[in-house]
PDB file of N, CA and C in Angstrom:
ATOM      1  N   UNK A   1      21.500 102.193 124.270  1.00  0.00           N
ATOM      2  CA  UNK A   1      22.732 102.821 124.692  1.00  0.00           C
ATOM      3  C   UNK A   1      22.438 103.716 125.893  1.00  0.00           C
ATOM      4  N   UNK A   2      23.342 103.596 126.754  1.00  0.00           N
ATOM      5  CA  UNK A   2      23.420 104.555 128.164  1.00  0.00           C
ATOM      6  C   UNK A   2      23.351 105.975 127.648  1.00  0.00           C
ATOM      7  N   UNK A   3      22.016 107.112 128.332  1.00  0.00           N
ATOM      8  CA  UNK A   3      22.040 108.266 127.727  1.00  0.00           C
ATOM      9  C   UNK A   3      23.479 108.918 128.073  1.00  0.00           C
ATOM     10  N   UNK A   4      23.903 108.817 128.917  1.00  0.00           N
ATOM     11  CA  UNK A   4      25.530 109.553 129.181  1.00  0.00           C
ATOM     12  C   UNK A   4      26.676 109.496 128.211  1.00  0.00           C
ATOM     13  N   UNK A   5      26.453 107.563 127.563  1.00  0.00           N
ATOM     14  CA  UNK A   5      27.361 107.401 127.064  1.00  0.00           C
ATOM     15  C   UNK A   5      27.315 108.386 125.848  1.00  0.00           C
ATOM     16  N   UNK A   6      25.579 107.994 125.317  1.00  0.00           N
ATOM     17  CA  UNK A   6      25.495 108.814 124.057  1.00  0.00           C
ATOM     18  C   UNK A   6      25.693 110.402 124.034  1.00  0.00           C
ATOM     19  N   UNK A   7      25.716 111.265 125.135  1.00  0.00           N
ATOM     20  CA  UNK A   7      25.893 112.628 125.061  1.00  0.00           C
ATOM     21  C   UNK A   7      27.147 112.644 124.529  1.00  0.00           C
ATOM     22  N   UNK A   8      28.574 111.806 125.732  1.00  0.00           N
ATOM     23  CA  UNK A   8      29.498 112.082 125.295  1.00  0.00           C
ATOM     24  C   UNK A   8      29.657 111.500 124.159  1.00  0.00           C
ATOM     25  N   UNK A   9      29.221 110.346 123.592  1.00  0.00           N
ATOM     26  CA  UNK A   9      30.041 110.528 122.003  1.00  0.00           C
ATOM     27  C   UNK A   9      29.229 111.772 121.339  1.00  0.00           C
ATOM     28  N   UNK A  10      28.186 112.146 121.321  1.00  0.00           N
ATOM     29  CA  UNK A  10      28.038 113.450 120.438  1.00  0.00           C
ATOM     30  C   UNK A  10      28.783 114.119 120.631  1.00  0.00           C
ATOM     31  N   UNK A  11      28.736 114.987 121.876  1.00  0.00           N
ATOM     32  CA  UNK A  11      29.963 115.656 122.059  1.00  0.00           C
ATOM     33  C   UNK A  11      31.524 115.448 121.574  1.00  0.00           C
ATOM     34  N   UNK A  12      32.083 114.576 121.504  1.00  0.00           N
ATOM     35  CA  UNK A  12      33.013 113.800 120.924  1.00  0.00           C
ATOM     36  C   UNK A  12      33.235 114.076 119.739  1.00  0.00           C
ATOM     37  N   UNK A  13      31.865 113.693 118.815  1.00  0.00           N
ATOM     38  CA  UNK A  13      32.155 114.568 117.866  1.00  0.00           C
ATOM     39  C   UNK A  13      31.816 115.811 117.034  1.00  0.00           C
ATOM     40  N   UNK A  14      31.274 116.350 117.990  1.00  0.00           N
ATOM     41  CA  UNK A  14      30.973 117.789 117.847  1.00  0.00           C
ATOM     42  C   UNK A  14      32.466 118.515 118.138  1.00  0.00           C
ATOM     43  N   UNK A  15      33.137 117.952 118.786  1.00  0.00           N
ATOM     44  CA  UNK A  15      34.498 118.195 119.202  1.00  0.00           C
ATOM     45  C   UNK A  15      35.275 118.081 117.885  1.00  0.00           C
ATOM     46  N   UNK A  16      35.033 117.423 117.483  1.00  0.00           N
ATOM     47  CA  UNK A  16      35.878 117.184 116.368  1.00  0.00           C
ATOM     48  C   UNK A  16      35.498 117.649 115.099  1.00  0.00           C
ATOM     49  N   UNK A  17      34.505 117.326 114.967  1.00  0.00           N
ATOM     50  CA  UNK A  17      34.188 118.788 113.563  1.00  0.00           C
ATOM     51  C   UNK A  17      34.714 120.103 114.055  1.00  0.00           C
ATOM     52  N   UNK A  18      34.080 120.933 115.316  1.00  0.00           N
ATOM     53  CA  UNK A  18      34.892 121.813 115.626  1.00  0.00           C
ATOM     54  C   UNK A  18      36.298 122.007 115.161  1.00  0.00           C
ATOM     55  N   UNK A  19      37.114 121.468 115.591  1.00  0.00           N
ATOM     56  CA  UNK A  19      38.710 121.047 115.173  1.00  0.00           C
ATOM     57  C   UNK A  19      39.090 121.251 113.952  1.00  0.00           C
ATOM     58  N   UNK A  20      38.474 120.608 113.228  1.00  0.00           N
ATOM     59  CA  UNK A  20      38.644 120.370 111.995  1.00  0.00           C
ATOM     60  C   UNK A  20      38.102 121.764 110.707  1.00  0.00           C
ATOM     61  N   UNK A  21      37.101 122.474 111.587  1.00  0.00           N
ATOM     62  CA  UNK A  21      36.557 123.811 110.991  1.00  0.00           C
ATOM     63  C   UNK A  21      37.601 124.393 111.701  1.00  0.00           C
ATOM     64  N   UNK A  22      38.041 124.488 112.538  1.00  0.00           N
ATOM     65  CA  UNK A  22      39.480 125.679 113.114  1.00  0.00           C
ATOM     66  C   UNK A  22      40.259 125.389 112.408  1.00  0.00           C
ATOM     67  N   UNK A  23      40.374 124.470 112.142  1.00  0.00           N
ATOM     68  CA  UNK A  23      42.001 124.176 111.457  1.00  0.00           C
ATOM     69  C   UNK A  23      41.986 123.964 109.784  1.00  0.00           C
ATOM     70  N   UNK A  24      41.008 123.554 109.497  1.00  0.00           N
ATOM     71  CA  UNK A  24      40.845 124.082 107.844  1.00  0.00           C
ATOM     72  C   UNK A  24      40.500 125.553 107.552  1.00  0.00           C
ATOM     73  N   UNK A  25      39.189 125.950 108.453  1.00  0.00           N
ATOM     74  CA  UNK A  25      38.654 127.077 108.085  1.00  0.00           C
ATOM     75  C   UNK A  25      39.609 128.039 108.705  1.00  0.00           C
ATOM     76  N   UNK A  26      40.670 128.268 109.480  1.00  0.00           N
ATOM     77  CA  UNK A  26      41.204 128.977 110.177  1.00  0.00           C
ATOM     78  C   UNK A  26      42.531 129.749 108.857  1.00  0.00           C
ATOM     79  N   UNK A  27      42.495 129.804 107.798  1.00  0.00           N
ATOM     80  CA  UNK A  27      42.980 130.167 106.683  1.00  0.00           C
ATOM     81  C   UNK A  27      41.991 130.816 106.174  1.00  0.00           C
ATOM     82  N   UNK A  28      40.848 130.935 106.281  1.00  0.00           N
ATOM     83  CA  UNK A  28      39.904 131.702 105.805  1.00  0.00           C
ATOM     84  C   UNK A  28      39.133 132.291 106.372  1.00  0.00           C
ATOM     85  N   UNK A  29      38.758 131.964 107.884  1.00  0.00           N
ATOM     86  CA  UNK A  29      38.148 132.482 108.870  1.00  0.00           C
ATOM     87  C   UNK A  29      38.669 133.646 109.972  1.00  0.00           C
ATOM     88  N   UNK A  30      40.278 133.976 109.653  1.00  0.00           N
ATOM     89  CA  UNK A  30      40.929 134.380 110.327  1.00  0.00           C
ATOM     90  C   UNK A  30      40.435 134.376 112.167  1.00  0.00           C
ATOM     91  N   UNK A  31      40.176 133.776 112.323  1.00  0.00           N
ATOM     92  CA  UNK A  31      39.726 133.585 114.097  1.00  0.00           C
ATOM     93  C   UNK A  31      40.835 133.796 114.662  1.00  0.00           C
ATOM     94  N   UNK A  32      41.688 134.237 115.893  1.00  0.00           N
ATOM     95  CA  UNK A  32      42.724 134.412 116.265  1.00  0.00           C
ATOM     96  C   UNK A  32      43.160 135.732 116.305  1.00  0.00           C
ATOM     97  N   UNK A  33      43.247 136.451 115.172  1.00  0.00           N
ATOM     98  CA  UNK A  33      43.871 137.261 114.874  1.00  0.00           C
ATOM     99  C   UNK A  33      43.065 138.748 114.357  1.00  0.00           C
ATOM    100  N   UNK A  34      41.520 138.326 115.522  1.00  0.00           N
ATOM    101  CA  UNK A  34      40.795 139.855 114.728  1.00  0.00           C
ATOM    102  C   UNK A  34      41.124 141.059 115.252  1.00  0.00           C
ATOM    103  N   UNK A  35      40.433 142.394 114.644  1.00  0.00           N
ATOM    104  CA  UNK A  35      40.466 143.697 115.646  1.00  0.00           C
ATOM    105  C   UNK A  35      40.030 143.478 116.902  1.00  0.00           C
ATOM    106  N   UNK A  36      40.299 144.054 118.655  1.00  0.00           N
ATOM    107  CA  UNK A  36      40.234 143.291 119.810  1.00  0.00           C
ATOM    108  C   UNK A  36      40.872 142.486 120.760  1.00  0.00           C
ATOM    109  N   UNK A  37      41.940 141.757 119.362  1.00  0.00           N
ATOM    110  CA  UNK A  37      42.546 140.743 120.196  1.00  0.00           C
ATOM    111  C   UNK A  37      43.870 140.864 120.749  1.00  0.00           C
ATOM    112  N   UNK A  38      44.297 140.995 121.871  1.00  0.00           N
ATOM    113  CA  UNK A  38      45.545 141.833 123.089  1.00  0.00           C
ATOM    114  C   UNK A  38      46.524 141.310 122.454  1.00  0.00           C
ATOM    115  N   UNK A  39      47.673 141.350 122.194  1.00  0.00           N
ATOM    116  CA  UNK A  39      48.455 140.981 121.485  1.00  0.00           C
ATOM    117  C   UNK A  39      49.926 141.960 122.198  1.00  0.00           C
ATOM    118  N   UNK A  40      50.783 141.347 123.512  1.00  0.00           N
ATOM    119  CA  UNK A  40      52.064 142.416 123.600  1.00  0.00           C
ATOM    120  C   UNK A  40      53.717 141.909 123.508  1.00  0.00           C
ATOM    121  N   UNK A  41      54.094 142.326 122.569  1.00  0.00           N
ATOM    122  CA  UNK A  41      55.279 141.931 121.856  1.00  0.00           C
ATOM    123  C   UNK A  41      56.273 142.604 122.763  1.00  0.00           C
ATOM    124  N   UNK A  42      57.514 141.715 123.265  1.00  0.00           N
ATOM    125  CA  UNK A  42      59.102 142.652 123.944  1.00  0.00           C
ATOM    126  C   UNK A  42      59.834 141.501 123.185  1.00  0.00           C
ATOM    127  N   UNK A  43      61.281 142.024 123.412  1.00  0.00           N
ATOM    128  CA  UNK A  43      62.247 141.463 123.145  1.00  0.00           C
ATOM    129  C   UNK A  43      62.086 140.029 123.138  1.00  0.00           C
ATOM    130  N   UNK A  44      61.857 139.281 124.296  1.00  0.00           N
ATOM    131  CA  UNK A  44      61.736 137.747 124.920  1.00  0.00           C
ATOM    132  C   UNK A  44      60.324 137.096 125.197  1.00  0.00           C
ATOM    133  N   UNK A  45      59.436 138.156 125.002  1.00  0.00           N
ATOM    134  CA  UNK A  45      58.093 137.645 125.834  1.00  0.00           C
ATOM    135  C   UNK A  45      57.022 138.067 124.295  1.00  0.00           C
ATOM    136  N   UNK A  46      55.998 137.307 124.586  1.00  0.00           N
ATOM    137  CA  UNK A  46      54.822 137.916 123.887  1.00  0.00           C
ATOM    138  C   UNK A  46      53.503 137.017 124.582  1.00  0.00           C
ATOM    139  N   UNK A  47      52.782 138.127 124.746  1.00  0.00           N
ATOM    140  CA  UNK A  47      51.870 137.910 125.531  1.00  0.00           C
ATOM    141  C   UNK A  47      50.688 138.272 124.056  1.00  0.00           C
ATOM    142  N   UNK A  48      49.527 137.144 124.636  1.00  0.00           N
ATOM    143  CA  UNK A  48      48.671 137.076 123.490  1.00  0.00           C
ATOM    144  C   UNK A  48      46.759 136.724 124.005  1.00  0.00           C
ATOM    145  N   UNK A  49      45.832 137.442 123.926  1.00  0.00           N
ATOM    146  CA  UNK A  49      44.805 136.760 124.655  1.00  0.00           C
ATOM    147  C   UNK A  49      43.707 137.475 123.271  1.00  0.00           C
ATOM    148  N   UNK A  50      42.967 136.244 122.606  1.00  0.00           N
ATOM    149  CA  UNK A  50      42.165 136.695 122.048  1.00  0.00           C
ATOM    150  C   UNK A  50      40.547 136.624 122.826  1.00  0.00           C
ATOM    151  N   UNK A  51      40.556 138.420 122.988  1.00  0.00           N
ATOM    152  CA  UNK A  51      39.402 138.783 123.864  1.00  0.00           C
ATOM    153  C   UNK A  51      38.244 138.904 122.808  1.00  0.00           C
ATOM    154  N   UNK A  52      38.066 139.234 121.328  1.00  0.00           N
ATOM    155  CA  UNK A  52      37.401 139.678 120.077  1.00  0.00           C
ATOM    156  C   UNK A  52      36.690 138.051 119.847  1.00  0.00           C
ATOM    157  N   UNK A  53      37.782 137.019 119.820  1.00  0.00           N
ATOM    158  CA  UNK A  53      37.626 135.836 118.925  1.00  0.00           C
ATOM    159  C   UNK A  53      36.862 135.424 120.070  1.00  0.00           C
ATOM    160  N   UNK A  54      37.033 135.247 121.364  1.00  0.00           N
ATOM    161  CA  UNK A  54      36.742 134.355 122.341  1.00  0.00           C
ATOM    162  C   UNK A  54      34.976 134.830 122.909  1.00  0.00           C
ATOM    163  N   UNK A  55      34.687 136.131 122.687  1.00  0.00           N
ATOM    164  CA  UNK A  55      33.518 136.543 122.155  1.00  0.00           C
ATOM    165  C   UNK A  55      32.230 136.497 121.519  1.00  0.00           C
ATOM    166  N   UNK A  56      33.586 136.139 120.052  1.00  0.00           N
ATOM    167  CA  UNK A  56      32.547 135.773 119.269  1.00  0.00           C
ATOM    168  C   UNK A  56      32.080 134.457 118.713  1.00  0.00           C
ATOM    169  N   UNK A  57      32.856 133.384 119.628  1.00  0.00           N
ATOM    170  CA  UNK A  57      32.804 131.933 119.723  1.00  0.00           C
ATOM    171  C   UNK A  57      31.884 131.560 120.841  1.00  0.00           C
ATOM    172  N   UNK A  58      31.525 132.873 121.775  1.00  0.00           N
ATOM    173  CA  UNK A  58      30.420 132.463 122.876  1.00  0.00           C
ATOM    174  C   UNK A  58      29.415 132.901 122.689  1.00  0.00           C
ATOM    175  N   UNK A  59      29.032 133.715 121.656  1.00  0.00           N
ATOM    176  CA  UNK A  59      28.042 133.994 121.479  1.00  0.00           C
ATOM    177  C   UNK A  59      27.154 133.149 119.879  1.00  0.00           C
ATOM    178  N   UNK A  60      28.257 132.738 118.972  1.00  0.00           N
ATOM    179  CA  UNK A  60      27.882 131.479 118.279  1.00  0.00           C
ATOM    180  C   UNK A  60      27.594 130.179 118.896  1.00  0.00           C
ATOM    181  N   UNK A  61      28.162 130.032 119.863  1.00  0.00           N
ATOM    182  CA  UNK A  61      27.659 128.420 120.880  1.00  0.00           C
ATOM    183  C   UNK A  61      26.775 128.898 121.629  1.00  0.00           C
ATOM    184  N   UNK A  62      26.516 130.428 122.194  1.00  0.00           N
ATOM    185  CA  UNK A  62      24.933 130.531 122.917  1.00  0.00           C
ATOM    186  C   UNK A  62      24.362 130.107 121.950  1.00  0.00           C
ATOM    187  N   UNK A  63      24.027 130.855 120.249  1.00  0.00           N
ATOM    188  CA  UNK A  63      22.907 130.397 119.966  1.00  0.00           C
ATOM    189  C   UNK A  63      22.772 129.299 119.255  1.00  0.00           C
ATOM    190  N   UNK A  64      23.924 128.698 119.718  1.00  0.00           N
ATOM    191  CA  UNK A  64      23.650 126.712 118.794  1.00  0.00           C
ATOM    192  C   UNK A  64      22.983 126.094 119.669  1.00  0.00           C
ATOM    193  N   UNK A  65      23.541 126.686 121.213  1.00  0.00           N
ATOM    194  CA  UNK A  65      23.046 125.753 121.908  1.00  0.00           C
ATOM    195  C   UNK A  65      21.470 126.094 122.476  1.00  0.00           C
ATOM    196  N   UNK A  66      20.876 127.573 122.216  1.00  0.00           N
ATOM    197  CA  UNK A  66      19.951 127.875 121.951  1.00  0.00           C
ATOM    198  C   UNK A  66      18.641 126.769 121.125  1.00  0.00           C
ATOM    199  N   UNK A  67      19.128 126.949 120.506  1.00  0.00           N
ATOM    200  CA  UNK A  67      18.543 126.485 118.495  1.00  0.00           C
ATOM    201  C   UNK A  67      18.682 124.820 119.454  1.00  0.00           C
ATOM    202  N   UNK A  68      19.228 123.951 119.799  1.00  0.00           N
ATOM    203  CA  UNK A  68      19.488 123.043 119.696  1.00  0.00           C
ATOM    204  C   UNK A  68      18.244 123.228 120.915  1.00  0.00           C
ATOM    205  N   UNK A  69      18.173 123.529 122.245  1.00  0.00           N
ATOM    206  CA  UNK A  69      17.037 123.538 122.884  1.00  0.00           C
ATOM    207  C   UNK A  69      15.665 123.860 122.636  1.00  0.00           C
ATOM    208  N   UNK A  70      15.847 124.475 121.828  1.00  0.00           N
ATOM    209  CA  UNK A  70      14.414 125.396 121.181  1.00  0.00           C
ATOM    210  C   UNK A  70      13.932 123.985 120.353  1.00  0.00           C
ATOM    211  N   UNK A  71      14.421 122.953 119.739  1.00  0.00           N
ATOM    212  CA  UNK A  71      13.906 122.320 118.593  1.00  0.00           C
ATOM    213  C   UNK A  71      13.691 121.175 119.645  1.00  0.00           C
ATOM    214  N   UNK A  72      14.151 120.710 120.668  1.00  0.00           N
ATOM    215  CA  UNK A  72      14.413 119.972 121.274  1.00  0.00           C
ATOM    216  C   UNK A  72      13.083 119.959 121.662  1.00  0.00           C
TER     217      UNK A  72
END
């Protein structure tokens, strides 16, 4: 198999477990909605940026993708 092809299907489905842990685990993981995250409510508008979650999702994929080089 073409090494390219094979990155992207890993990726592919690394993508998709992802997904699937947000969206099951996201009832129990509360991601979205921690202390941190900007959140501004008016009448018509709501403005929303999770700065806490988005954080702490880059610093869990530094060290996967860490761990994944290190063994490599």
């Amino acid at each position: 198999m073409n090494p390219v092809a094979k990155m992207l299907v890993i990726f592919g489905v690394i993508l998709i477990i992802i997904g699937l842990i947000w969206q099951v685990g996201g009832r129990f993981l509360n991601l979205g909605r921690l202390p941190g995250d900007i959140v501004v409510e008016k009448e018509n508008f709501r403005f929303y940026f999770p700065v806490m979650t988005s954080i702490i999702v880059s610093v869990v994929l530094s060290l996967l993708f860490y761990l994944f080089r290190f063994f490599r």
